[in-house]
C-alpha atoms as a PDB file:
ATOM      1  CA  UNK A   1       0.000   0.000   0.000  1.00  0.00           C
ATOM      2  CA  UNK A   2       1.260   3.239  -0.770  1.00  0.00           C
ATOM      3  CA  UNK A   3      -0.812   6.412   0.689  1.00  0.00           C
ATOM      4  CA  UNK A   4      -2.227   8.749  -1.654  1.00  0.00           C
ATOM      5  CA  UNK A   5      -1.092  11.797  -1.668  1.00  0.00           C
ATOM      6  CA  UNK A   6      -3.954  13.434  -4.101  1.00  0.00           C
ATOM      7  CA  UNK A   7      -5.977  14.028  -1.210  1.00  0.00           C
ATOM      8  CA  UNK A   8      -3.889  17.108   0.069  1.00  0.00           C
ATOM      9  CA  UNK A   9      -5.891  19.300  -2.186  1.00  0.00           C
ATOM     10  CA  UNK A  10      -4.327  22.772  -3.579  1.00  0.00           C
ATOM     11  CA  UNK A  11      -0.967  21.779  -0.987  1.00  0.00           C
ATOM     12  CA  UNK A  12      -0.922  18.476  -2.282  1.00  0.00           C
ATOM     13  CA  UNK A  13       0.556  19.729  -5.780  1.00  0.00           C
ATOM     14  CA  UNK A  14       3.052  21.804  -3.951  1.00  0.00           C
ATOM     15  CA  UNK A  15       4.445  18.888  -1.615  1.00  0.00           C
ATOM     16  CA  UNK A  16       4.525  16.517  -4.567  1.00  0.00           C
ATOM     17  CA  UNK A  17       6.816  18.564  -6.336  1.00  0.00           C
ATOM     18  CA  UNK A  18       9.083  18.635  -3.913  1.00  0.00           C
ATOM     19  CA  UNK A  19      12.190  16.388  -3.053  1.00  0.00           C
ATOM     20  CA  UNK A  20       9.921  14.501  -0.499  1.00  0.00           C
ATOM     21  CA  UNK A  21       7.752  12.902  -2.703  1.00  0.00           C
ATOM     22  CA  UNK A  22       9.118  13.754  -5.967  1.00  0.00           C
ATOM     23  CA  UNK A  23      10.673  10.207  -8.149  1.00  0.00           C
ATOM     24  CA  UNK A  24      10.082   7.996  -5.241  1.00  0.00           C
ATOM     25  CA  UNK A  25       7.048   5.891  -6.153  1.00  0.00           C
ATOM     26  CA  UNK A  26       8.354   3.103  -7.749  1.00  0.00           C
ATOM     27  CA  UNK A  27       9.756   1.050  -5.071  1.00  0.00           C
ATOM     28  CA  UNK A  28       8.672  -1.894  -6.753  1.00  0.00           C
ATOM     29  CA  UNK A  29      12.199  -2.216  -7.879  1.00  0.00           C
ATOM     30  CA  UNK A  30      13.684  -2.205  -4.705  1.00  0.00           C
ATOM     31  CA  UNK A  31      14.020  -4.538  -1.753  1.00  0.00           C
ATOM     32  CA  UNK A  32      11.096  -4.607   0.913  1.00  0.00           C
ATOM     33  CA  UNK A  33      13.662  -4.014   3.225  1.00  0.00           C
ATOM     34  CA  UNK A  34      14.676  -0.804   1.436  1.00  0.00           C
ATOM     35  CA  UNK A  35      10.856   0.193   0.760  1.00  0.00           C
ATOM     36  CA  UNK A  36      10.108   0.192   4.453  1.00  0.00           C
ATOM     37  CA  UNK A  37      12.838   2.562   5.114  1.00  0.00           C
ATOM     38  CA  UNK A  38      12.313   4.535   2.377  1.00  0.00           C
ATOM     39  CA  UNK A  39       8.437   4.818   4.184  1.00  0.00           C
ATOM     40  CA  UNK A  40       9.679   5.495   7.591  1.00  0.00           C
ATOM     41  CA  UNK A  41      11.869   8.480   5.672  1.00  0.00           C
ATOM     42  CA  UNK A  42       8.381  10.097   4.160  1.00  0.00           C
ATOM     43  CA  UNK A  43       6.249   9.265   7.391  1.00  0.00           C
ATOM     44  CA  UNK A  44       9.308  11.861   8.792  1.00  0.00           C
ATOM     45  CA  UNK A  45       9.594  14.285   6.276  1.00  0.00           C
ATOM     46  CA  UNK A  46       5.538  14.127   6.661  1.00  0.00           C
ATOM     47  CA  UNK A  47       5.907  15.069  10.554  1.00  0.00           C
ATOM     48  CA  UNK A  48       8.864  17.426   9.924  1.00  0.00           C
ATOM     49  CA  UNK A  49       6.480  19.362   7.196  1.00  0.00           C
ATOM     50  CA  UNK A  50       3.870  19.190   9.837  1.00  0.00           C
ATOM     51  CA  UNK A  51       5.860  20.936  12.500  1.00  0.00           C
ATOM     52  CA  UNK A  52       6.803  24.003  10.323  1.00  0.00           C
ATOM     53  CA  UNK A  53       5.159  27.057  11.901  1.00  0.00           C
ATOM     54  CA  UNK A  54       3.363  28.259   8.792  1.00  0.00           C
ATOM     55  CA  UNK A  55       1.920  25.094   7.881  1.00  0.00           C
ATOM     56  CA  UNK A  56      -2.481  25.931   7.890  1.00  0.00           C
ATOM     57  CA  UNK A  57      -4.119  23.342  10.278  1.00  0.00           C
ATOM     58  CA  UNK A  58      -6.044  21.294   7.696  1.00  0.00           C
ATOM     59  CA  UNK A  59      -2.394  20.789   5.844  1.00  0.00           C
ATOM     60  CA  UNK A  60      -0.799  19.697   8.803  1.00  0.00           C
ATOM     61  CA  UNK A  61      -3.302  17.154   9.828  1.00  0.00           C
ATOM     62  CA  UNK A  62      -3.185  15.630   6.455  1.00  0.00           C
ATOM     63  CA  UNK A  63       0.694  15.639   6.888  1.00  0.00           C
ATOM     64  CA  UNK A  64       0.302  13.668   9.752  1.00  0.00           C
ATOM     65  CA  UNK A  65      -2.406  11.566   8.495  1.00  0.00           C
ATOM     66  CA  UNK A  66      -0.286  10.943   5.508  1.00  0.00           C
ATOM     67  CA  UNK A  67       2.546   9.849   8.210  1.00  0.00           C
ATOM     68  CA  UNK A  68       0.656   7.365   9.799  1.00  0.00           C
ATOM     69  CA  UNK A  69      -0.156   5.610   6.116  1.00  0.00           C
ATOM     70  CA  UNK A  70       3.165   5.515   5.191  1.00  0.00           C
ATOM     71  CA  UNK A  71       4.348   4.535   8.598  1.00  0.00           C
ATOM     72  CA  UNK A  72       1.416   1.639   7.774  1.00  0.00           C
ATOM     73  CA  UNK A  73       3.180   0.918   4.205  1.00  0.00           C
ATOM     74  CA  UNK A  74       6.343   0.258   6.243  1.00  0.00           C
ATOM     75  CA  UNK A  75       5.276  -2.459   8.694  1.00  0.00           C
ATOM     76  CA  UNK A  76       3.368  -3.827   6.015  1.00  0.00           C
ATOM     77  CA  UNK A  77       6.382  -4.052   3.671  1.00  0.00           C
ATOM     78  CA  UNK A  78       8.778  -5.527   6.688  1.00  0.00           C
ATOM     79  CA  UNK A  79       6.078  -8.329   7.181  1.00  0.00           C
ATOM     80  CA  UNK A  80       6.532  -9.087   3.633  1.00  0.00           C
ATOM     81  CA  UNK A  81       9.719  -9.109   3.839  1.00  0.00           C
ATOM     82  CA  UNK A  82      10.241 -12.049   7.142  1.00  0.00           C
END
């Protein structure tokens, strides 16, 4: 599983542009290993977004909503991977 980001609205496009998100959806190439902490490094660029002063409340809890998906995505992808 891999959270959608489409769902942050007018911020979404903004975010996706940016390093955090931008060229790193196709993990299907790499390892599960790798994948999971590649997730755990979004779910905290997520909360670090989340934390920045000037972030509007409805951004911020999607940030963090976001976070817990792809914290989800990560213990999914180290069950797949034992």
């Amino acid at each position: 599983m891999v959270p959608d980001i489409s769902r942050l609205g007018a911020y979404g496009t903004e975010f996706h542009n940016t390093h955090y998100f931008a060229g790193r959806m196709d993990s299907m190439e790499a390892c599960a290993m790798s994948s999971a902490k590649e997730f755990e490094t979004y779910a905290r660029d997520c909360v670090h977004l989340a934390e920045q002063p000037d972030a509007p409340p409805e951004l911020r809890e999607q940030l963090l909503q976001l976070a817990r998906e792809w914290m989800q995505a990560m213990m999914e992808a180290e069950d797949e991977s034992s």
